[in-house]
Structures are given as C-alpha cells and as structure tokens.
Protein backbone atom coordinates (compact mmCIF):
# COMPACT_ATOMS: atom_id res chain seq x y z
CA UNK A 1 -157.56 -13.50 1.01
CA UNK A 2 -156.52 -16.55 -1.20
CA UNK A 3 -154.21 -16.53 -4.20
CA UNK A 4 -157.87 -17.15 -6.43
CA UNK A 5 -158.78 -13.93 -5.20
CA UNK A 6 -155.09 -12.17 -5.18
CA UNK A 7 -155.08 -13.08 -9.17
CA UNK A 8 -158.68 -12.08 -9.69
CA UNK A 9 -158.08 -8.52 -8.34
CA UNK A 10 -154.56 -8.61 -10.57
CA UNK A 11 -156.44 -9.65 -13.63
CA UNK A 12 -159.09 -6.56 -13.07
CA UNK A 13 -156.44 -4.24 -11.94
CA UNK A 14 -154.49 -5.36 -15.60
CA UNK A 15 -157.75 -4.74 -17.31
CA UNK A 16 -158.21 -1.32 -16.06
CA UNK A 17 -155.03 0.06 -16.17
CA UNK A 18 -154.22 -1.45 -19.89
CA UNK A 19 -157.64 0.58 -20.76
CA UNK A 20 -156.72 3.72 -19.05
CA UNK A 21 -153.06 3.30 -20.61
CA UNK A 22 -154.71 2.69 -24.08
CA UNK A 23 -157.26 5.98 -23.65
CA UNK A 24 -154.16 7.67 -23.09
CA UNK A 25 -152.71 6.74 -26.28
CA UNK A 26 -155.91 7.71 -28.42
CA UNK A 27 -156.30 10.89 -26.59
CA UNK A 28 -152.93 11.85 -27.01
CA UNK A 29 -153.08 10.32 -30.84
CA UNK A 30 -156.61 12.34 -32.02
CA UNK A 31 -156.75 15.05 -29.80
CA UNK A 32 -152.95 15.86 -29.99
CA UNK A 33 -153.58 19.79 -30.66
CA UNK A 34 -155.83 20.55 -28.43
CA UNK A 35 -154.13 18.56 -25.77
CA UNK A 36 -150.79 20.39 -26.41
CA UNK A 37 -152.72 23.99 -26.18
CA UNK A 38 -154.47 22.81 -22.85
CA UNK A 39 -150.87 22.57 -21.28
CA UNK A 40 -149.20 25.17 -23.12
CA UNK A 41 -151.19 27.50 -21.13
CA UNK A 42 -149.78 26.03 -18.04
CA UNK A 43 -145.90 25.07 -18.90
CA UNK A 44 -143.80 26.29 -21.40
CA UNK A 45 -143.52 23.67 -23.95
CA UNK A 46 -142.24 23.30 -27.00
CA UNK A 47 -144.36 20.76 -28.88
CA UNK A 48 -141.33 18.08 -29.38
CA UNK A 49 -140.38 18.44 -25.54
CA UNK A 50 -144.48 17.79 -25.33
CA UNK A 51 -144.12 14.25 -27.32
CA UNK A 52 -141.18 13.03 -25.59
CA UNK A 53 -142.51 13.84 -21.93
CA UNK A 54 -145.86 11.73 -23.01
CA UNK A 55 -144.03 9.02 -24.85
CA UNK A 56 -141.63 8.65 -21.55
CA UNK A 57 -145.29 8.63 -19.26
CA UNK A 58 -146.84 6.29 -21.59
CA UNK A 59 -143.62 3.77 -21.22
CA UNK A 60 -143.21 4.13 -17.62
CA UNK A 61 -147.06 3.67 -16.63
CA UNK A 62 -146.62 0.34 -19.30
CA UNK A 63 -143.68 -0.91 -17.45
CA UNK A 64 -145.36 -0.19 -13.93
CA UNK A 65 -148.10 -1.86 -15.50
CA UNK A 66 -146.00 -4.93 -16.19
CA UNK A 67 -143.64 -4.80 -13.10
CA UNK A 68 -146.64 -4.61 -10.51
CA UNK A 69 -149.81 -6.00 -12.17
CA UNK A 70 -148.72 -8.33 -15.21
CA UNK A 71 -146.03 -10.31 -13.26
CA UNK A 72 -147.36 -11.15 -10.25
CA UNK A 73 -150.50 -12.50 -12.11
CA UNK A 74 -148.87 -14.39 -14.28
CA UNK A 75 -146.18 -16.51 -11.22
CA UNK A 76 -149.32 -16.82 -9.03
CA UNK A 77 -150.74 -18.48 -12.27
CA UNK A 78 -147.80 -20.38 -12.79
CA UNK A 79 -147.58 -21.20 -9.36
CA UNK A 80 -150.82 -22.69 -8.45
C-alpha cells in the first residue's frame, strides 16, 4: 500500500468519523429528552451528570479524531 492510498483511506476515515461525530451532536442537541430518558432507565443519572459525560465523549472522540485520522493525513500530505 502506497502513501496515495494510506491518505485516501485517512481522508475517508476523516469524513466518516467527522459525520458520525457531527450526528452525535444533533442527536444529542434535538433529541436531548428523549435521549436522557432512554438511559435513565439504564443508569442513574442526573441530567447535568448526563451533559457533562456526553460533552467529555464528544471531545475525546474529536481529539481521537484529530490525533489518529487528521494528523497523519495532513504530514503524509505535507510530506509527499
């Protein structure tokens, strides 16, 4: 496999975990209530604990996003 094909496969794997990141954030921003009952039945939560544990997983899948996807792509573009 070639660094063409290394930063082709980073580029779609940036594209499909930004839009999996973003459906996160509009689920979690228009279905809030429903979302929060759905895992109230499971976990005791109260519903600030419920906005910080989804904040903190929407930052760390962003920075995993960036860490493992964003910069790699962007040295083997800078590198070739």
């Amino acid at each position: 496999m070639g660094i063409n094909e290394v930063r082709h496969a980073l580029a779609w794997c940036i594209g499909i975990n930004y839009t999996l990141l973003l459906a996160w954030v509009g689920v979690f921003f228009y279905a809030h209530d429903g979302l929060y009952r759905l895992h109230t039945r499971w976990f005791k939560l109260s519903p600030e604990t419920f906005d910080a544990l989804n904040y903190a997983g929407i930052a760390i899948y962003k920075l995993g996003i960036i860490l493992f996807n964003l910069v790699p792509w962007v040295a083997l573009y800078i590198s070739s």
